[in-house]
Protein backbone atom coordinates (compact mmCIF):
# COMPACT_ATOMS: atom_id res chain seq x y z
CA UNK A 1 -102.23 30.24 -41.18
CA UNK A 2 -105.02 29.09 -43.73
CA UNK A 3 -105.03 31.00 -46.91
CA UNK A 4 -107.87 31.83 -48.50
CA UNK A 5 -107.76 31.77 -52.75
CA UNK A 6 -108.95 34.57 -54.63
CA UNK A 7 -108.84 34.52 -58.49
CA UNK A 8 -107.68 37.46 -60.30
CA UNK A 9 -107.67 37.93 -63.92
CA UNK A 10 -104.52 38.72 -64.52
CA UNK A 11 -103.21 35.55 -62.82
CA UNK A 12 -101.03 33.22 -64.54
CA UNK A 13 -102.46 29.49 -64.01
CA UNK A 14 -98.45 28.38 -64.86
CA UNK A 15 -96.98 30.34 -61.90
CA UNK A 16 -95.43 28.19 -59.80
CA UNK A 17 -95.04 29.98 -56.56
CA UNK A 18 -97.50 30.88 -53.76
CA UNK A 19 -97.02 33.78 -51.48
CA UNK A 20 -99.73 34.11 -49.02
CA UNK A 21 -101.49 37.71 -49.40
CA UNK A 22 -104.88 39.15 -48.04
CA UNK A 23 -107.26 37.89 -47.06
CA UNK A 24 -105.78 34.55 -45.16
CA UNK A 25 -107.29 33.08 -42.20
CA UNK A 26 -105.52 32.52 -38.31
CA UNK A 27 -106.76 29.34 -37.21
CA UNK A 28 -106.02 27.79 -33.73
CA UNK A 29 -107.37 24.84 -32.02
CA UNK A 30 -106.78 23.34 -28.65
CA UNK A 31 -108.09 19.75 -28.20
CA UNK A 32 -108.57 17.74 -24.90
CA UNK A 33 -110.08 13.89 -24.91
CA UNK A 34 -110.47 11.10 -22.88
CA UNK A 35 -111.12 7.55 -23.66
CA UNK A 36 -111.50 5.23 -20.96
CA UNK A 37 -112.72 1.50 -20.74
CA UNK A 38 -114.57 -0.23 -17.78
CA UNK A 39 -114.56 -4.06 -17.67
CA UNK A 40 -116.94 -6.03 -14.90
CA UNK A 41 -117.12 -9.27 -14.20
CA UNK A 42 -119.91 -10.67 -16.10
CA UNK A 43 -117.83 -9.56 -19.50
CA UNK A 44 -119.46 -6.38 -19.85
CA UNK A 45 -117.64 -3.47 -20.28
CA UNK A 46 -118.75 0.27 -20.54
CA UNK A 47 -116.72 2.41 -22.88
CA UNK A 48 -116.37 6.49 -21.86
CA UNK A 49 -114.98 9.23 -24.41
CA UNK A 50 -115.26 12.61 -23.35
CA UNK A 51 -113.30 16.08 -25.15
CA UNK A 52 -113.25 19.43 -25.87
CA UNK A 53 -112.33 21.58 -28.76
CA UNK A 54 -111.25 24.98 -28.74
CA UNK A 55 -111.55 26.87 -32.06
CA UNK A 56 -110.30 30.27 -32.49
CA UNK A 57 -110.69 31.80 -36.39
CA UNK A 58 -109.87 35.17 -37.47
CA UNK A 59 -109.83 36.93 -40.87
CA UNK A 60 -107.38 39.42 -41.86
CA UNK A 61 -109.03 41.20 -45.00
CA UNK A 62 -106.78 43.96 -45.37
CA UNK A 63 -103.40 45.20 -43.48
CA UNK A 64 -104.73 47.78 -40.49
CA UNK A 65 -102.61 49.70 -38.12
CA UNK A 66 -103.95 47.89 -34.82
CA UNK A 67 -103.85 44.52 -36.66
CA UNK A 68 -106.84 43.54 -35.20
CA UNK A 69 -109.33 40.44 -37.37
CA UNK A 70 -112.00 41.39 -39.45
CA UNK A 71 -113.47 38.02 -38.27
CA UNK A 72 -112.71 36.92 -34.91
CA UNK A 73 -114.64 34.19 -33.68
CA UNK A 74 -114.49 31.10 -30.88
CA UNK A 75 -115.57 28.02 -30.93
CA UNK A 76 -115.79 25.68 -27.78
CA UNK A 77 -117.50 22.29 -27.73
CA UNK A 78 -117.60 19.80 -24.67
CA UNK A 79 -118.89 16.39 -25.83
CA UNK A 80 -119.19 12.62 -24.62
CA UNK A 81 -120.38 9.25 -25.74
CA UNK A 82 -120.74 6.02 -23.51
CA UNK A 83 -121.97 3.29 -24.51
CA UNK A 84 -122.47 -0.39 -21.98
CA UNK A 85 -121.43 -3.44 -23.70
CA UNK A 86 -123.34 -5.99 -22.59
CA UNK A 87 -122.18 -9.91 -22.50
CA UNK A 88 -124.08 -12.68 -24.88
CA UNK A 89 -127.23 -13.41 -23.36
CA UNK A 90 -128.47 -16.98 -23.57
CA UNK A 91 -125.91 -17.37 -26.74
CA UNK A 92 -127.85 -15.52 -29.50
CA UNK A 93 -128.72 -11.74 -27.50
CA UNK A 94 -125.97 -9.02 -27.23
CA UNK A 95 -127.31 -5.66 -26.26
CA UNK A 96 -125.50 -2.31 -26.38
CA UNK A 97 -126.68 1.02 -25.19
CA UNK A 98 -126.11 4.47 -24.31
CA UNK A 99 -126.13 7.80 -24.84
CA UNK A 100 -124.59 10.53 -26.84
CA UNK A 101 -124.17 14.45 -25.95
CA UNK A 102 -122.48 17.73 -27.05
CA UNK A 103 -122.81 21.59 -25.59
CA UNK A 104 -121.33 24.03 -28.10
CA UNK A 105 -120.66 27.76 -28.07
CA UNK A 106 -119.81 30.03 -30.52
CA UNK A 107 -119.09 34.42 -29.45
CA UNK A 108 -117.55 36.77 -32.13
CA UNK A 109 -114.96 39.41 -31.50
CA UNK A 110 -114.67 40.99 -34.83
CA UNK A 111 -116.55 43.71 -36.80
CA UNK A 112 -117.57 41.04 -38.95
CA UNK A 113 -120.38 38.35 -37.69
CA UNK A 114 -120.54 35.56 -40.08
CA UNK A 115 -123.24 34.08 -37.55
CA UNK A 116 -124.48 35.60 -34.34
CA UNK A 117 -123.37 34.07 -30.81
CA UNK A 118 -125.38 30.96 -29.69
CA UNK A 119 -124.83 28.13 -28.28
CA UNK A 120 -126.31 24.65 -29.01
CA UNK A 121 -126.77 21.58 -26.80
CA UNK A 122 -127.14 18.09 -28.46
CA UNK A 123 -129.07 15.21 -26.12
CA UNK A 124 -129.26 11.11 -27.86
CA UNK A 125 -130.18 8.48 -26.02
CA UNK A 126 -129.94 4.74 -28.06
CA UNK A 127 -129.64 0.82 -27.48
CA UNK A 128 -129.39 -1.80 -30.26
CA UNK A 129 -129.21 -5.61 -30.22
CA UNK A 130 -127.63 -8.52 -31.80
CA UNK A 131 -129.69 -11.61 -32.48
CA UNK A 132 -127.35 -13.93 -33.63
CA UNK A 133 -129.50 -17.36 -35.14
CA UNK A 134 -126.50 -19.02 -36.55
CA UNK A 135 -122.71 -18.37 -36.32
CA UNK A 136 -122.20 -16.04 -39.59
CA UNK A 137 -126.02 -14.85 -39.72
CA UNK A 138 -127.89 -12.37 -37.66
CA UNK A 139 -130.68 -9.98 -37.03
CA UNK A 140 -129.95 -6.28 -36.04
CA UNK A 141 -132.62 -3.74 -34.28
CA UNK A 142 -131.63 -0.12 -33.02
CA UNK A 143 -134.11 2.50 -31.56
CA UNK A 144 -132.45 6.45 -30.63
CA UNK A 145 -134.08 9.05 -29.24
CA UNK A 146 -132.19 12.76 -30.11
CA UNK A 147 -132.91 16.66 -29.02
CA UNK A 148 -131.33 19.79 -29.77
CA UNK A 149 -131.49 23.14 -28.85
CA UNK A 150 -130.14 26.15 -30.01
CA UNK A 151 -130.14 29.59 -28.49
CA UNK A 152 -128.99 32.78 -29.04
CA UNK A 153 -127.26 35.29 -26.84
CA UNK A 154 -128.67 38.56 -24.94
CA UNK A 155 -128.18 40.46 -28.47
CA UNK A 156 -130.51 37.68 -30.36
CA UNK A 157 -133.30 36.37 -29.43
CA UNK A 158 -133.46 33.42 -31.16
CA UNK A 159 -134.41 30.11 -29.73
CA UNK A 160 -135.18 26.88 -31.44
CA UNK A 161 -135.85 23.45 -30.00
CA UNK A 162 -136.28 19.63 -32.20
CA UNK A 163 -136.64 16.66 -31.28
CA UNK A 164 -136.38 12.87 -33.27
CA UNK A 165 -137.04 9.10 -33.19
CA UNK A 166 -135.44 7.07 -35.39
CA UNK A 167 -134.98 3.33 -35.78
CA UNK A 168 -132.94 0.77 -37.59
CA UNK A 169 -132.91 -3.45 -38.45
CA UNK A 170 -131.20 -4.87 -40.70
CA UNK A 171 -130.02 -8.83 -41.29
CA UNK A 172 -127.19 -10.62 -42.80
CA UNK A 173 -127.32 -13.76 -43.98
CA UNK A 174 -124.92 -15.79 -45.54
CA UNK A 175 -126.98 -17.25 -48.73
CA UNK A 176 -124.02 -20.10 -49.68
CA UNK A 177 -120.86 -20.84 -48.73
CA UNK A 178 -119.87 -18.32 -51.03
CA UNK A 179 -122.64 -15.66 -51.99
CA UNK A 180 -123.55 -13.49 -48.76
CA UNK A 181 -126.41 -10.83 -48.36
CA UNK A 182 -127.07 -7.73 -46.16
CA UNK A 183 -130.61 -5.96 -46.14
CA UNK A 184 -131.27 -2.91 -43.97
CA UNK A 185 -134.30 -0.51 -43.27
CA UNK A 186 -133.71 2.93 -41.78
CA UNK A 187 -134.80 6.15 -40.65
CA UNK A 188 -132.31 9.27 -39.65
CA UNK A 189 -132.73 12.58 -37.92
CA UNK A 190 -130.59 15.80 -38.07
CA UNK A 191 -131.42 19.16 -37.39
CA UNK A 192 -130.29 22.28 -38.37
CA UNK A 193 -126.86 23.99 -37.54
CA UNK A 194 -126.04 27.60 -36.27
CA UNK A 195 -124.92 27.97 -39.95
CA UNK A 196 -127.91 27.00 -41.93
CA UNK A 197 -130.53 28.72 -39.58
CA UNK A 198 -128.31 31.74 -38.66
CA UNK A 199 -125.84 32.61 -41.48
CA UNK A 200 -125.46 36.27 -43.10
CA UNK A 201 -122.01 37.24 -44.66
CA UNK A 202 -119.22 36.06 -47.06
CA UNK A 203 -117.78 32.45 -46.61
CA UNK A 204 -114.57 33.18 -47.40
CA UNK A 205 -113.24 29.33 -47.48
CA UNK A 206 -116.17 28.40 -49.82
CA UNK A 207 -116.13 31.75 -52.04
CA UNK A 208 -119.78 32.02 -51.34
CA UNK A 209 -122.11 34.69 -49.67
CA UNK A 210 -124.60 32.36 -47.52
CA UNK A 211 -127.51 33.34 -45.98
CA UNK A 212 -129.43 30.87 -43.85
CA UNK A 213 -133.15 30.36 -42.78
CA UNK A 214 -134.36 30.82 -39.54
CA UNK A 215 -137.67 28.76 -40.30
CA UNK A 216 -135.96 25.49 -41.41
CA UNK A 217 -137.12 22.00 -39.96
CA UNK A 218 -135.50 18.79 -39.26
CA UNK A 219 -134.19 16.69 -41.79
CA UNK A 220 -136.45 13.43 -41.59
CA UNK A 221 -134.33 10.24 -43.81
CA UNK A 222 -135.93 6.74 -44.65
CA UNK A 223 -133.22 4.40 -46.47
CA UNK A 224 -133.21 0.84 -47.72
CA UNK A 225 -130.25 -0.70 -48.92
CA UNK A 226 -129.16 -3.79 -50.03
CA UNK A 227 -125.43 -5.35 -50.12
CA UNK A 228 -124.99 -8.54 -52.16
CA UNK A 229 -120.77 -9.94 -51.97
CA UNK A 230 -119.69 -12.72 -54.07
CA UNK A 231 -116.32 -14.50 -53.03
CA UNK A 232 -114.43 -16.79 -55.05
CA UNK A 233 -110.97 -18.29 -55.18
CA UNK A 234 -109.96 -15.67 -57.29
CA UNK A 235 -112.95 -13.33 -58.19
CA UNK A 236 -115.17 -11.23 -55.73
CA UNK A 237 -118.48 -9.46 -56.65
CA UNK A 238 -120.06 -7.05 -55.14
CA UNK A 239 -123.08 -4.88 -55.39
CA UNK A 240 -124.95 -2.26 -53.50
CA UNK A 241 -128.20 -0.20 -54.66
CA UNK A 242 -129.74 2.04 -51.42
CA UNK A 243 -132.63 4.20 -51.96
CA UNK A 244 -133.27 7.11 -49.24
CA UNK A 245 -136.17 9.29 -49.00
CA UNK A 246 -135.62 12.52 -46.86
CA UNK A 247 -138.34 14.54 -45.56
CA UNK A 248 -137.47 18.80 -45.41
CA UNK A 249 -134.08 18.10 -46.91
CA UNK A 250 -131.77 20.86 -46.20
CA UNK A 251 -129.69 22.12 -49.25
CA UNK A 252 -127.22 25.16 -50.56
CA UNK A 253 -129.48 26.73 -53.56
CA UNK A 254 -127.57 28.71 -56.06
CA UNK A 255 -129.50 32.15 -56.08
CA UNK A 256 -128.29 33.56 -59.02
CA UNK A 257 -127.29 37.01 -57.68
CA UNK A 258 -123.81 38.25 -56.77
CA UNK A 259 -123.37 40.41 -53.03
CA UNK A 260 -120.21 41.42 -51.79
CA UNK A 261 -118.34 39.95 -55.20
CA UNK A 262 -118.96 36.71 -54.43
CA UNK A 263 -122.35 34.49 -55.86
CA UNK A 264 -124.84 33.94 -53.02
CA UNK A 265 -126.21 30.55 -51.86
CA UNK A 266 -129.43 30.02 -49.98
CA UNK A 267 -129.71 27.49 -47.75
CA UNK A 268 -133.41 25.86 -48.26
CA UNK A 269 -135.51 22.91 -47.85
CA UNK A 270 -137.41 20.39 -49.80
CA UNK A 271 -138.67 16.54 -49.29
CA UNK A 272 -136.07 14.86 -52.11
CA UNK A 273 -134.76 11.71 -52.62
CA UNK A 274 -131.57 10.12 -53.13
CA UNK A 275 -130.91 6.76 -55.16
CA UNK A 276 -128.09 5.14 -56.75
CA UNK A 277 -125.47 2.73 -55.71
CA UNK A 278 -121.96 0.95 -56.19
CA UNK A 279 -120.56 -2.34 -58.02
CA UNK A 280 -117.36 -3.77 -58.26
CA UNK A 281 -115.07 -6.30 -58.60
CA UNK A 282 -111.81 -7.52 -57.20
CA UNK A 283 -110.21 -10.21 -59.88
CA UNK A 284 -106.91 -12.17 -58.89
CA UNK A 285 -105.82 -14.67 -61.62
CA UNK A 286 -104.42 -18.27 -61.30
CA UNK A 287 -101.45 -18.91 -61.32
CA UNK A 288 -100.45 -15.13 -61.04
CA UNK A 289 -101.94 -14.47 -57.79
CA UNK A 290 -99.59 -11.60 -57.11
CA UNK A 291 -101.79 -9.64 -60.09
CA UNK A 292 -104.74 -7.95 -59.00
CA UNK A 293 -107.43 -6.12 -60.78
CA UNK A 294 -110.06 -4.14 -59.19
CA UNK A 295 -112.68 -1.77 -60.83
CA UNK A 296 -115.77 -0.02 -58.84
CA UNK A 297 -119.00 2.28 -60.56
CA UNK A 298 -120.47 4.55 -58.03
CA UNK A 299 -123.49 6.68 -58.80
CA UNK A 300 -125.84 8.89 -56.79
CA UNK A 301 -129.07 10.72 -58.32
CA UNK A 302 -130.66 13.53 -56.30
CA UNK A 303 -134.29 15.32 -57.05
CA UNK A 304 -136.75 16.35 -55.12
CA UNK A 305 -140.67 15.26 -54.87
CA UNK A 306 -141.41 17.75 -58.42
CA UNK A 307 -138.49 16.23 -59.84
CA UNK A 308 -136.25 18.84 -60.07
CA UNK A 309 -132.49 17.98 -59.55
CA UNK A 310 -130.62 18.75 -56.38
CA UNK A 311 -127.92 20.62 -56.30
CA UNK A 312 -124.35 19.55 -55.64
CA UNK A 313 -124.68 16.20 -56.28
CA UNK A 314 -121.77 14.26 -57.29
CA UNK A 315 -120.72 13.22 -60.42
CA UNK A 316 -120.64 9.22 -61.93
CA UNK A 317 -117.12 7.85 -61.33
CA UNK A 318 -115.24 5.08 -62.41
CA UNK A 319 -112.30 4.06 -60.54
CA UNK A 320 -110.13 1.01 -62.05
CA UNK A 321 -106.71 -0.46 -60.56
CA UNK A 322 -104.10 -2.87 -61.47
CA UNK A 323 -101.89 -4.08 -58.84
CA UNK A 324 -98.92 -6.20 -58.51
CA UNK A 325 -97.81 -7.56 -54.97
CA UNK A 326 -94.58 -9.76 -54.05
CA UNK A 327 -93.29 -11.58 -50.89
CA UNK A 328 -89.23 -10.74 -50.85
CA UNK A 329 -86.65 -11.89 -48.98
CA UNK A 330 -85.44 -10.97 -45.61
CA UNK A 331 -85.00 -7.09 -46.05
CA UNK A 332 -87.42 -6.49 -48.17
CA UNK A 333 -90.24 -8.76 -47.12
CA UNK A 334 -93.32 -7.04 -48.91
CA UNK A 335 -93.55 -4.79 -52.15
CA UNK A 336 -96.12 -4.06 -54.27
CA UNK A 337 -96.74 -1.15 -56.94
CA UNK A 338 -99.85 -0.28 -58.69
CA UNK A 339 -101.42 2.04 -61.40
CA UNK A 340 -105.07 3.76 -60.79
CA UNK A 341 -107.31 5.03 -63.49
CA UNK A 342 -110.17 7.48 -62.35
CA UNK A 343 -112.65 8.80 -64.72
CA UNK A 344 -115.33 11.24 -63.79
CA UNK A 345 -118.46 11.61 -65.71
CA UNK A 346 -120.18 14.65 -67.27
CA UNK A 347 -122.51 16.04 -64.58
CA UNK A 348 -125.08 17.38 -66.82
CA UNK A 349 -127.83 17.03 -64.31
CA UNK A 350 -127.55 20.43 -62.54
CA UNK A 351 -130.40 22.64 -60.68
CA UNK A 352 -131.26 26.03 -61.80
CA UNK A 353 -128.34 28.79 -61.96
CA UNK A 354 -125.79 25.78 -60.95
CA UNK A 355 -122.97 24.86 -64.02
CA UNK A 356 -122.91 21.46 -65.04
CA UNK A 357 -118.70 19.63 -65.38
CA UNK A 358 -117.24 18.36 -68.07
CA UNK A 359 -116.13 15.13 -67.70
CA UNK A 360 -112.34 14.18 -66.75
CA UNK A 361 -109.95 11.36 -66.10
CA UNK A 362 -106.55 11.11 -63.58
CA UNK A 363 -103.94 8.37 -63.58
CA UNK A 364 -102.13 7.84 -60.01
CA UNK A 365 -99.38 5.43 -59.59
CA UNK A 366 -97.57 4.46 -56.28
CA UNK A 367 -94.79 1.96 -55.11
CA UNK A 368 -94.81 0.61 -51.36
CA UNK A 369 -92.68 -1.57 -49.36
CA UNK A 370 -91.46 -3.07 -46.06
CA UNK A 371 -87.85 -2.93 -44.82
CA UNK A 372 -86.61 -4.33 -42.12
CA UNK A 373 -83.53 -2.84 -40.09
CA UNK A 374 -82.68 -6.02 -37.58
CA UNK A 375 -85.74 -6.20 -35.33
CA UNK A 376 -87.12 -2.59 -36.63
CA UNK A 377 -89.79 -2.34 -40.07
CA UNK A 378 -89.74 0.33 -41.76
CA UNK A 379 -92.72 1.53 -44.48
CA UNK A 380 -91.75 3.42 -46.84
CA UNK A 381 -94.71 4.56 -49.80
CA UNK A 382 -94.48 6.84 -53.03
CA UNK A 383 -97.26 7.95 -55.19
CA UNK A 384 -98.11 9.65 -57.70
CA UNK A 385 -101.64 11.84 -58.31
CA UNK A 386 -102.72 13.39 -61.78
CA UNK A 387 -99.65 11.72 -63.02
CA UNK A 388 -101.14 13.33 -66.39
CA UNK A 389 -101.17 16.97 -65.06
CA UNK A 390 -104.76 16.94 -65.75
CA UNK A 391 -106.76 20.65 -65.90
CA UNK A 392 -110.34 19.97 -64.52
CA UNK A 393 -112.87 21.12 -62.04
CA UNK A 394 -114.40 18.69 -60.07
CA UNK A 395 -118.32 19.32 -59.94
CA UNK A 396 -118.14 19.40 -55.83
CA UNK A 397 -115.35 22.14 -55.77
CA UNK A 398 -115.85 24.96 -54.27
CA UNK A 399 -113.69 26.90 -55.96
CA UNK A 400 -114.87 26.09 -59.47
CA UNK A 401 -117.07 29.22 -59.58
CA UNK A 402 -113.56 31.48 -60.09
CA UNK A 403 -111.96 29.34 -62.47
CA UNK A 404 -109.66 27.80 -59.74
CA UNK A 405 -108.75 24.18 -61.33
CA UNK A 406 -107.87 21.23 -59.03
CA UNK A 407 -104.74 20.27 -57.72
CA UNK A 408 -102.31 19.19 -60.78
CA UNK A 409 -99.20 16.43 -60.54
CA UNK A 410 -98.03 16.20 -57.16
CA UNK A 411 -95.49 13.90 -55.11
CA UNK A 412 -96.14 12.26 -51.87
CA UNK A 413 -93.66 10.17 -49.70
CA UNK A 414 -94.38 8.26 -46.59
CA UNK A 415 -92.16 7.04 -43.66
CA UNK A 416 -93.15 5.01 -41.19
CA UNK A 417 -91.65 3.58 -38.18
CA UNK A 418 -93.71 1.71 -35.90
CA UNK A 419 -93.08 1.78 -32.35
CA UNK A 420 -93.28 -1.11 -30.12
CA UNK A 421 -93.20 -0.48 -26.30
């Protein structure tokens, strides 16, 4: 059972305990998948994965005397991907292609219809190649061709078809022994779900009222990034800016209006583009080579063509580690511990009826190590997160709206025994 949170005002943010009340959410899924491989005799190969999932979801709002779901809805997707493998042709070629598919359908049972019953089928057809003009440089080129359609049931009429061609290349070379480089040019395709074009109702796990937009096109993307990697004996740089320009972007838009208790979000559509990037560095001092530092600055900006800013775009953040790793003796031949630093950014650039974050910072710690029992190794892993008991929002959560903070200090402890048949 999946509970759903609900802020009330005479909550007490100390409480410690949790007792699941209405509304909650019955979730069960069934999943069945296949991989398979298929090796020939020139050293190709052709690589099968086939599944289905089986979703059932239903909403309890209130205790009834037939305890029958407010929301009952199923889910069921068949889906498959092969892809051939093809072997090096005349030492620099290497080919693979294939194709890509998924038939989904989705029929309520409840009173309540968060989206009407449809059911979508997803066609993609691609093949990419390898030109490899020295042993650690090479040339990439993809093409894909992808369709979708989506149609509803007897009770709605709706029918949508779209249809996309994208292509990739890209190249890595490696500048000098030491200083590499990675250049890529892009497009990207994805059209619009049963939930943007068809929602109409509460969304209980997001606290949001959504409604969707029948009349939305597909999403259109054109990126170029860069990736420049600097290794040393004991320092590595890195850097990566990326730029992306997306045609009819799809997007949650605050409305400003309350329905139902809860704030409503429109899904709509705008050309917008996306820049920003991430830098970093991983530092590992002579003679102490057991002492690591690492530090990364991530940043994306979001606005569309009249430079307005998007909303739900992520916050700056600033992630910093110091690590210490040893070689042990026979029982314990690894350990390592390490402290993490995490500061997030003000996210003052917000779009219209959206609340910009205040800026916070968490401090994680963790211990690992290896034991070994005779011929068995154990792992064995405790960490820390918010060792600070930190009270923020992050700018992403969903939950921020009703003054529900993020997680505080909590524990985790891993065990792991490998198994070797």
């Amino acid at each position: 059972q999946y509970g759903l949170t609900e802020a009330e005002e005479s909550a007490d943010i100390n409480h410690n305990i949790r007792k699941p009340d209405f509304p909650y959410q019955d979730l069960i899924t069934h999943i069945i998948s296949s991989e398979n491989t298929f090796y020939f005799e020139n050293s190709s190969k052709l690589k099968v994965d086939a599944g289905y999932i089986f979703n059932n979801r239903k909403e309890f709002e209130e205790p009834t005397e037939d305890g029958n779901a407010n929301l009952n809805m199923n889910l069921g997707t068949w889906s498959y991907t092969a892809k051939w493998y093809s072997p090096k042709w005349n030492e620099h070629w290497k080919i693979i292609a294939g194709s890509q598919g998924m038939f989904q359908t989705n029929t309520n049972h409840g009173e309540e219809h968060l989206i009407p019953d449809a059911s979508t089928m997803d066609m993609g057809l691609f093949a990419m190649a390898d030109y490899y003009y020295s042993e650690k440089s090479y040339w990439q080129v993809g093409l894909r061709v992808d369709g979708r359609h989506i149609k509803g049931t007897a009770d709605n009429d709706f029918s949508k078809s779209y249809t996309a061609f994208n292509f990739s290349t890209g190249i890595y070379q490696q500048l000098t022994e030491r200083l590499s480089a990675r250049a890529n040019l892009s497009s990207g395709y994805r059209s619009p779900n049963m939930f943007e074009l068809l929602s109409d109702g509460i969304h209980e796990g997001a606290n949001r009222y959504e409604i969707g937009n029948a009349q939305l096109k597909t999403e259109n993307s054109y990126q170029a990034d860069i990736s420049m990697k600097c290794t040393g004996e004991h320092l590595e740089l890195f850097v990566n800016p990326y730029f992306n320009y997306i045609r009819h972007y799809i997007y949650l838009q605050p409305a400003g209006e309350i329905r139902e208790d809860a704030p409503v979000y429109l899904y709509a559509q705008d050309d917008a583009c996306l820049y920003g990037g991430e830098a970093g560095f991983h530092f590992h001092p002579h003679p102490w080579d057991w002492l690591h530092f690492e530090s990364s600055f991530a940043n994306t900006f979001g606005r569309d063509v009249k430079h307005n800013d998007l909303p739900l775009m992520p916050s700056q953040k600033l992630n910093a580690t110091i690590r210490a790793s040893f070689s042990g003796k026979k029982i314990i031949p690894k350990f390592s511990v390490w402290l993490q630093e995490q500061y997030s950014f003000a996210q003052n650039r917000v779009a219209a009826y959206e609340e910009p974050t205040p800026a916070y910072h968490l401090l994680n710690a963790g211990l690992s190590f290896d034991l070994k029992a005779g011929t068995r190794k154990i792992l064995l892993s405790a960490t820390i997160n918010n060792l600070l008991n930190e009270v923020y929002y992050d700018h992403l959560s969903r939950y921020k709206q009703d003054g529900i903070y993020e997680m505080g200090r909590n524990f985790n402890l891993q065990v792991r025994v490998p198994l070797q048949l």
